[in-house]
Protein backbone atom coordinates (compact mmCIF):
# COMPACT_ATOMS: atom_id res chain seq x y z
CA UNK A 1 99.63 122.53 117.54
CA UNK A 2 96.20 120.54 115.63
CA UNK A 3 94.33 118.60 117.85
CA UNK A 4 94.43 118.20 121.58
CA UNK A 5 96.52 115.76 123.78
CA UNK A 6 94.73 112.65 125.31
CA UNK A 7 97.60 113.55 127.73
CA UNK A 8 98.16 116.63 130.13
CA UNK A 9 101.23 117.83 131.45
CA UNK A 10 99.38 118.83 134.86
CA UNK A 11 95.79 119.11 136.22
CA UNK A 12 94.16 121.80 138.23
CA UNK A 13 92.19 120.90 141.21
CA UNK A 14 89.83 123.10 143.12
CA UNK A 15 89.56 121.80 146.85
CA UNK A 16 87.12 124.49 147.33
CA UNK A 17 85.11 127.14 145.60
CA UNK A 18 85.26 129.69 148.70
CA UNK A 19 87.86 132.55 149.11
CA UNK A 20 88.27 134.46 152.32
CA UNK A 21 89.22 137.76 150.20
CA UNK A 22 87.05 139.72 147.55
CA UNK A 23 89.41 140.84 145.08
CA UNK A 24 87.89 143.40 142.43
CA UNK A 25 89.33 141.88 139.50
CA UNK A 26 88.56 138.18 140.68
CA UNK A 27 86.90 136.20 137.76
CA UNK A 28 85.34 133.27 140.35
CA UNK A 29 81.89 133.02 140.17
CA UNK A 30 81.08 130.85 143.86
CA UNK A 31 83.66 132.33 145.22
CA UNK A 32 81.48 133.37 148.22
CA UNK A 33 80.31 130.36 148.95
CA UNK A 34 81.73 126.71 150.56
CA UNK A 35 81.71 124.26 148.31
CA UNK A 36 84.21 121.63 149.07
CA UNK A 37 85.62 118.57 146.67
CA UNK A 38 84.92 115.38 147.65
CA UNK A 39 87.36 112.39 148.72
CA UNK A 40 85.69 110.45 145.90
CA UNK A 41 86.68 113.06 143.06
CA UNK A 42 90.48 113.22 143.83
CA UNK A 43 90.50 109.46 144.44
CA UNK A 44 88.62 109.51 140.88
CA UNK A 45 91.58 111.83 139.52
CA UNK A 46 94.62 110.05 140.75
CA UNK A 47 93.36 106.67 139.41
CA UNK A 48 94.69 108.62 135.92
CA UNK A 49 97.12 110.77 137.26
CA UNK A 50 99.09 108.24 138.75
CA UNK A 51 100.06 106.28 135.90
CA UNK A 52 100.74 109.64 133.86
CA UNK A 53 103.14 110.37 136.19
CA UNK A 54 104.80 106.85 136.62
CA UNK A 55 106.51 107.93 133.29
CA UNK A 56 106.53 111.40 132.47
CA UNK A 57 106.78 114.77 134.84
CA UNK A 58 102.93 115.59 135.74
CA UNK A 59 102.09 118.09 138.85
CA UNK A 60 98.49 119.02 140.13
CA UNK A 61 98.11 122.30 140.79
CA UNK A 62 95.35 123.41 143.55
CA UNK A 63 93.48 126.49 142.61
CA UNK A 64 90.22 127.88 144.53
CA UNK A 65 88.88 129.68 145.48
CA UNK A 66 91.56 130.15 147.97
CA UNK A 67 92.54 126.50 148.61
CA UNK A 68 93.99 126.76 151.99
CA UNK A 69 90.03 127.66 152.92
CA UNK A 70 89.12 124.16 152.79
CA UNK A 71 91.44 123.46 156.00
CA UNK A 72 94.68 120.94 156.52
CA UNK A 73 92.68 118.06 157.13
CA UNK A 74 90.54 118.04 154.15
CA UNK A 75 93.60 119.12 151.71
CA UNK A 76 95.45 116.40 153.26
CA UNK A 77 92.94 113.68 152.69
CA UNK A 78 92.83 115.07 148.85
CA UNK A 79 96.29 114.80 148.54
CA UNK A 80 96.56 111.01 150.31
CA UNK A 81 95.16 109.14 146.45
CA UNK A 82 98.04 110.73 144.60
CA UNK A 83 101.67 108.95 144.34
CA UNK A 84 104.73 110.00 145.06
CA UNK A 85 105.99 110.90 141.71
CA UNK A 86 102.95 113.60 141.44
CA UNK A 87 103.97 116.77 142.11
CA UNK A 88 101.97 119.78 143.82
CA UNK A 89 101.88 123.23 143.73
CA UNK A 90 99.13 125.09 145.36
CA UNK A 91 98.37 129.12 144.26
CA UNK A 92 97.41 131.26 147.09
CA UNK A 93 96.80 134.59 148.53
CA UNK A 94 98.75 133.66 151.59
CA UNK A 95 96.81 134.94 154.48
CA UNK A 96 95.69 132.30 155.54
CA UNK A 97 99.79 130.79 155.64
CA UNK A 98 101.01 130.58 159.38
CA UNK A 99 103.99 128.47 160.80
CA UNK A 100 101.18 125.26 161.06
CA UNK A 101 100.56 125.41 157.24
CA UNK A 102 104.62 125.86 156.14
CA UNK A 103 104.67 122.56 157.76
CA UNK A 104 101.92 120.70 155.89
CA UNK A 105 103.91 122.41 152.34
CA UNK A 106 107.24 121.26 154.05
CA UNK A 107 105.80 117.41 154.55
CA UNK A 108 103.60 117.05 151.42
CA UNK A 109 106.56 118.76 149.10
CA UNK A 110 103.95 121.09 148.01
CA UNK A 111 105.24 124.09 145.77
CA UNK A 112 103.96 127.45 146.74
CA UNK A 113 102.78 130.18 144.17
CA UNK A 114 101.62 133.80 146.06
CA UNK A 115 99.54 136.55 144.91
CA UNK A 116 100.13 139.52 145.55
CA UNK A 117 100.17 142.86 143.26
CA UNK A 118 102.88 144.89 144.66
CA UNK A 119 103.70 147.20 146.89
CA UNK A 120 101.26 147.99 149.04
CA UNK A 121 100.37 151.04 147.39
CA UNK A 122 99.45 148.24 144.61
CA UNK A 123 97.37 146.19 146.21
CA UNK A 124 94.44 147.93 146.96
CA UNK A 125 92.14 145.69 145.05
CA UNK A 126 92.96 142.73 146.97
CA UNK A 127 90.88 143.28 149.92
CA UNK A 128 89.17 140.77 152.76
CA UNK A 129 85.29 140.53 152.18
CA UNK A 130 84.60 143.10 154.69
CA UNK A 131 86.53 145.86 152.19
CA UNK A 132 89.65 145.62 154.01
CA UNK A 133 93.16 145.72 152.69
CA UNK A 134 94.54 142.34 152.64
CA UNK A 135 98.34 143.40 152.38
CA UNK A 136 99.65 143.00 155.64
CA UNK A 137 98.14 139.63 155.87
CA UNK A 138 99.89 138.34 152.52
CA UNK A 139 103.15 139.63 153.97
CA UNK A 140 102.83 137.90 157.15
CA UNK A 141 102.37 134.65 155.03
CA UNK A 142 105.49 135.38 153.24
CA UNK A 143 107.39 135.88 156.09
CA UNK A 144 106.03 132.63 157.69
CA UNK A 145 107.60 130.79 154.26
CA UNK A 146 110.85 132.69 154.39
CA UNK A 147 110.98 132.21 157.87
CA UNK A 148 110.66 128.22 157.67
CA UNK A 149 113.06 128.64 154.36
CA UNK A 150 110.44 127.67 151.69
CA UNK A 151 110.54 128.72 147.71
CA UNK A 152 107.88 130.40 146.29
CA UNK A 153 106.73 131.76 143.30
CA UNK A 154 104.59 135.13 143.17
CA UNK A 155 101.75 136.02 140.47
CA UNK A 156 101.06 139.83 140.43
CA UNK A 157 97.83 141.52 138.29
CA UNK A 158 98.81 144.80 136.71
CA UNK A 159 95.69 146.86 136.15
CA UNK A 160 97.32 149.90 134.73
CA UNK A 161 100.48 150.04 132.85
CA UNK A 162 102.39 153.20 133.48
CA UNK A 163 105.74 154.14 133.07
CA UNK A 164 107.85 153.28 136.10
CA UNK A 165 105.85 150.58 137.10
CA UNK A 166 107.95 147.29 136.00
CA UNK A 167 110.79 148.69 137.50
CA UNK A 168 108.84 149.30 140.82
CA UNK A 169 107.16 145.86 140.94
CA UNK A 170 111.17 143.71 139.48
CA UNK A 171 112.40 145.68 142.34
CA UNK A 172 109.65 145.08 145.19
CA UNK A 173 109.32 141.27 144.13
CA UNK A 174 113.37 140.68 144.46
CA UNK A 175 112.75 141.96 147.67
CA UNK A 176 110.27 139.79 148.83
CA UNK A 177 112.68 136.79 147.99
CA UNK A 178 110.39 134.61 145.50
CA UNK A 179 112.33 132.52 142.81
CA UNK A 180 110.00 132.62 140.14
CA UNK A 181 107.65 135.49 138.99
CA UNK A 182 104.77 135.84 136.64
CA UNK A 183 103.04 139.14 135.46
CA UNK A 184 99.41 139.12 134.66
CA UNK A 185 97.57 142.21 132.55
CA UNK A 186 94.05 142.02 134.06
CA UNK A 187 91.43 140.13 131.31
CA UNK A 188 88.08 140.31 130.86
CA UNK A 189 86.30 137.53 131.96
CA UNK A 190 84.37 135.54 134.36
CA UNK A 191 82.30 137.67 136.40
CA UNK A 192 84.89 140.52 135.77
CA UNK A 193 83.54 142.31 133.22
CA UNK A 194 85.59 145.66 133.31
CA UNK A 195 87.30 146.53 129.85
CA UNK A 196 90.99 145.18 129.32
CA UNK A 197 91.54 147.65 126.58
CA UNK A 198 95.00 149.30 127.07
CA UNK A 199 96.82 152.02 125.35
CA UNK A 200 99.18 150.05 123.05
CA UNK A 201 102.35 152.25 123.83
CA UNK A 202 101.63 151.95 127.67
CA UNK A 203 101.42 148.18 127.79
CA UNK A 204 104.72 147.64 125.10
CA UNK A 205 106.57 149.86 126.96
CA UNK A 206 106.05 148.53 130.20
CA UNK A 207 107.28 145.21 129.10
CA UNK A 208 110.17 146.72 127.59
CA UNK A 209 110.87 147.71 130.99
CA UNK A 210 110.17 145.12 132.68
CA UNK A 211 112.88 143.22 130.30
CA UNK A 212 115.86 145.64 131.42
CA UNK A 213 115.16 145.46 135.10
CA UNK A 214 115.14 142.07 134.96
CA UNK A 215 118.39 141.99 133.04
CA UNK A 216 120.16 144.34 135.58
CA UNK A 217 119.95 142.04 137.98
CA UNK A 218 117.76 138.73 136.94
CA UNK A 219 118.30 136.82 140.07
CA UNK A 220 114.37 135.87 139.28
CA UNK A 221 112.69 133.70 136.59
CA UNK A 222 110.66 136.12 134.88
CA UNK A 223 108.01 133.54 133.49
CA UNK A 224 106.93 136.11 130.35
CA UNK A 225 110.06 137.51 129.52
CA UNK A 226 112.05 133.95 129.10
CA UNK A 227 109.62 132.71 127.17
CA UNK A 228 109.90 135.66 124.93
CA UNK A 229 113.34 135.53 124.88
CA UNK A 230 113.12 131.65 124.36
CA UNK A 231 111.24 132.52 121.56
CA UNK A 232 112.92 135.28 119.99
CA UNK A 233 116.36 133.20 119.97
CA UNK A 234 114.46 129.97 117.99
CA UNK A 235 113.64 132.51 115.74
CA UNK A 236 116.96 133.65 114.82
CA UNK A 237 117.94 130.34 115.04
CA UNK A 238 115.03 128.57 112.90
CA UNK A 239 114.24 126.52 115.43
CA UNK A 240 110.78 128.42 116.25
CA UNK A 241 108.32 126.00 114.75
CA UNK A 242 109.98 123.05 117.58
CA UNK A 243 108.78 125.52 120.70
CA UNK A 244 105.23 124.45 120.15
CA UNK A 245 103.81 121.45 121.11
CA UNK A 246 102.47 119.46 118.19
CA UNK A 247 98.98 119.23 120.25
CA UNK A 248 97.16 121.65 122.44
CA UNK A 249 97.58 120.73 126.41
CA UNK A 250 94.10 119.95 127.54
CA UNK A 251 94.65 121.66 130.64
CA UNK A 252 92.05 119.65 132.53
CA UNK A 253 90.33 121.90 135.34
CA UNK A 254 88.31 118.93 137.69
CA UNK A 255 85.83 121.35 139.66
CA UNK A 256 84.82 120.91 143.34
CA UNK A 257 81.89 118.22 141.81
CA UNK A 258 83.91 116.31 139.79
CA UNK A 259 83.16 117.99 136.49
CA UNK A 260 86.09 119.08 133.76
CA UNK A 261 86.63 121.65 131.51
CA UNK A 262 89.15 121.72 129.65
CA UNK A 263 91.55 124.30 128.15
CA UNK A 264 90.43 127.16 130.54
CA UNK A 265 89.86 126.92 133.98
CA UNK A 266 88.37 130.39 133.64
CA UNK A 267 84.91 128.65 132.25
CA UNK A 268 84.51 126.13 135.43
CA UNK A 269 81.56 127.32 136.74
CA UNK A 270 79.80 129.24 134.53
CA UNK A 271 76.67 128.18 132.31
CA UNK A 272 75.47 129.04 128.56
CA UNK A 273 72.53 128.80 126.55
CA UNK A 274 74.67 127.55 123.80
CA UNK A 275 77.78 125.29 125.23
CA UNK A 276 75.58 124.07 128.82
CA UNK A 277 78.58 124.36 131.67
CA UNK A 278 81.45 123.95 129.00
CA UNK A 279 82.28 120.37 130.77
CA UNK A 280 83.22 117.28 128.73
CA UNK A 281 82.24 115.08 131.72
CA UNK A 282 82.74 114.39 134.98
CA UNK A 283 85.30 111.76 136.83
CA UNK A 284 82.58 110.43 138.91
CA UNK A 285 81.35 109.00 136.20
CA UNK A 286 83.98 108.40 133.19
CA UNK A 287 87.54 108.38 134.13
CA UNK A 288 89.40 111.69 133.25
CA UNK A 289 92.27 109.63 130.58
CA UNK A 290 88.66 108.82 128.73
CA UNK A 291 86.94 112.64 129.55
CA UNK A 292 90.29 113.72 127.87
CA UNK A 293 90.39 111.25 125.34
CA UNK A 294 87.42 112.60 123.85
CA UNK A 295 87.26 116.25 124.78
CA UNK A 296 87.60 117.50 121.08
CA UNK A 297 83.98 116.15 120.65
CA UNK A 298 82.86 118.73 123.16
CA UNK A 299 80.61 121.54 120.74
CA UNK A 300 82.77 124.64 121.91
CA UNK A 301 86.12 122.81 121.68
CA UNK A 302 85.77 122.22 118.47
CA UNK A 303 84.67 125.79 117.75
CA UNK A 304 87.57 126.87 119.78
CA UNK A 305 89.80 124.84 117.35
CA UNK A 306 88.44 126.58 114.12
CA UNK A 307 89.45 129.74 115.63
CA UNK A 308 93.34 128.44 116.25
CA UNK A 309 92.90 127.85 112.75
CA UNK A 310 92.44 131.03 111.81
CA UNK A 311 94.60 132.35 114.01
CA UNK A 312 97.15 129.89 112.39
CA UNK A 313 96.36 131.66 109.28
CA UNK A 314 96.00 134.89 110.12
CA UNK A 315 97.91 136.12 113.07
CA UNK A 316 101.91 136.52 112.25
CA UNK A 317 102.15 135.95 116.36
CA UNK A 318 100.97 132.11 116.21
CA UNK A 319 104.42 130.58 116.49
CA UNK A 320 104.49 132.35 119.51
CA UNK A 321 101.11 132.06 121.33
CA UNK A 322 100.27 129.00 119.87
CA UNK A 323 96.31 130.93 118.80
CA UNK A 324 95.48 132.47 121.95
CA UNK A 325 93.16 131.08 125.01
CA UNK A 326 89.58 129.85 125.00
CA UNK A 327 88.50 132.25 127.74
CA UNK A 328 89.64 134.73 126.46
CA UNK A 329 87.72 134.67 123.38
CA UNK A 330 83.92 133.26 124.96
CA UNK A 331 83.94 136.34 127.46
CA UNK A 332 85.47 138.87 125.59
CA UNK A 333 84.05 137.92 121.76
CA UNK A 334 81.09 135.63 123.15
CA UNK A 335 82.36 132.96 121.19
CA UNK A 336 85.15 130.56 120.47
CA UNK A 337 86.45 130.90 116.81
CA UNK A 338 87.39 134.61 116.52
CA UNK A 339 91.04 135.62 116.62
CA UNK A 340 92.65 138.71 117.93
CA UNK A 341 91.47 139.60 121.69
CA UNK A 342 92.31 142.56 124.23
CA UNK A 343 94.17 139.66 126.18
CA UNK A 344 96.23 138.87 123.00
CA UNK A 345 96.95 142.33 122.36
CA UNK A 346 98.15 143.32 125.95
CA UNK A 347 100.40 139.76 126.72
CA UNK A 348 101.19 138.46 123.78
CA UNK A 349 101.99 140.97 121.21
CA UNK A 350 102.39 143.38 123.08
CA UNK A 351 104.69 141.31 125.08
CA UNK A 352 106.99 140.33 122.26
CA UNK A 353 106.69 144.05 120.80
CA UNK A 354 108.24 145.27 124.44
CA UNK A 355 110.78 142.46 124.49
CA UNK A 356 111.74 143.85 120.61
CA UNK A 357 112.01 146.79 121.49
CA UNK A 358 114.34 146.63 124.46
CA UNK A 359 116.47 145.16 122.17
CA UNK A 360 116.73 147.46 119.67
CA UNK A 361 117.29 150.27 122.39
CA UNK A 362 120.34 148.36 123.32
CA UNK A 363 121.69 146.85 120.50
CA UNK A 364 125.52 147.16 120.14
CA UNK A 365 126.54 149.39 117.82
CA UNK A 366 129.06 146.98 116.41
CA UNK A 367 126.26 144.47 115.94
């Protein structure tokens, strides 16, 4: 973990900046408005990708806005540069999913992540731009995927750890019938700016109850908790320091124009007196293996990796988090080389704190 990769393992792609909902918690600064990605940026992007993926796994993920906004025809003709051996995944809110769209996943092999918070008791944040709920529209997207028998994956916000709630959400999400789940505690940042501060005790235990629902009956990937578990048992096996990647993943977020940021796609789009638009180029110009090549020359990377440093140093958790994410730190801190953040706290520490203490509260008494 010194240094970043010339190399990703995947790219995000943002087809448009426009969403059709209005979420509360949404960090997306144009997300009101249409901004669509060129033909000449993906065809720009897959003149890299392509080779990447000639030898190793790579996917491209498309991320919005809401990327079903920009329409069939346009995702298709983004998609047409890319070979076969790229894979896709697309993350959505699903309303816009009907039987016309399971078809275009179903003949592009394109894997579909949902969000959706809940129940619909725990959804009311997710709401259409005219301040409606969106919940009955994200189920009717779901059932369009069940009905035309395609895996999905679900991403759920959780605003307010209380007691009860893992249980309710493990329970509501095996019911919807995704394969794969991933739990987010809402962060401060973009043009969120409400306080991620959580009681400690609330947030550990709800992971530590999240971990024994899942283990009553873990018929789902439960993307936090088998890391942690990954994690705890290289541990105990002193294997931990191979979990870690010996460089960072650039992460490369291309934006709708053809500029990338790399290491967040939380910055794309925003501006600052001191790091300009946080871009290290853009593909129009310089091709992305070369934008990547030299990202760690970008000002605020390099600030960023000063503070994984001292995380490194600092922070017993580093074997595990690998020194936080970039994000986090600019909105919450304001800048890139401090160390402990509210986002650390809440799904990291607090995370492997919860997972700890599950076990402990049902260790074997022979053990």
């Amino acid at each position: 973990m010194r240094g970043i990769s010339a190399v990703p393992s995947y790219v995000v792609m943002q087809p448009t900046t426009l969403c059709n909902l209005d979420c509360v918690y949404c960090y997306l600064p144009l997300r009101a408005v249409d901004r669509r990605m060129p033909l000449t940026v993906a065809e720009a992007v897959a003149a890299s990708v392509n080779p990447w993926a000639a030898s190793e796994r790579f996917s491209v993920v498309w991320h919005g806005g809401e990327p079903l906004a920009a329409g069939r025809e346009h995702l298709a003709a983004l998609l047409a540069p890319f070979g076969p051996a790229v894979e896709h995944h697309v993350q959505t809110n699903a309303t816009l999913i009907d039987d016309a769209w399971c078809a275009f996943f179903a003949e592009h092999g394109i894997r579909v992540s949902v969000s959706v918070d809940g129940p619909r008791a725990r959804n009311g944040e997710r709401v259409t731009r005219g301040g409606r709920p969106a919940y009955d529209r994200i189920l009717a997207g779901v059932a369009a995927l069940r009905r035309h028998g395609l895996p999905f994956s679900a991403l759920a916000v959780v605003s307010r750890p209380e007691p009860g709630l893992a249980t309710e959400l493990y329970d509501y999400f095996l019911d919807l019938g995704c394969d794969v789940l991933g739990i987010n505690i809402e962060e401060t940042e973009g043009v969120n700016t409400r306080t991620n501060a959580r009681d400690a005790a609330a947030v550990t235990g709800f992971w530590a109850e999240l971990v024994a629902a899942w283990r009553r009956d873990p018929r789902i990937h439960l993307r936090e908790i088998e890391w942690s578990l990954r994690y705890a048992g290289a541990v105990l096996a002193g294997t931990a320091d191979d979990l870690l990647p010996r460089r960072l993943d650039p992460i490369p977020t291309v934006s709708h124009d053809g500029s990338v940021v790399v290491l967040s796609p939380e910055l794309a789009g925003f501006t600052d007196p001191r790091y300009g638009d946080f871009s290290s180029g853009n593909v129009l110009t310089t091709p992305l293996a070369e934008i990547l090549a030299g990202a760690g020359r970008t000002p605020w990377v390099g600030e960023f990796l000063t503070g994984v440093e001292a995380c490194r140093s600092s922070c017993p958790y580093f074997g595990f988090c690998g020194g936080g994410h970039a994000a986090n730190r600019y909105f919450e801190l304001g800048r890139f080389d401090g160390t402990e953040t509210e986002h650390c706290r809440n799904s990291k520490i607090r995370l492997l704190e919860g997972v700890l203490e599950h076990a402990r509260d049902h260790e074997s008494p022979a053990a």
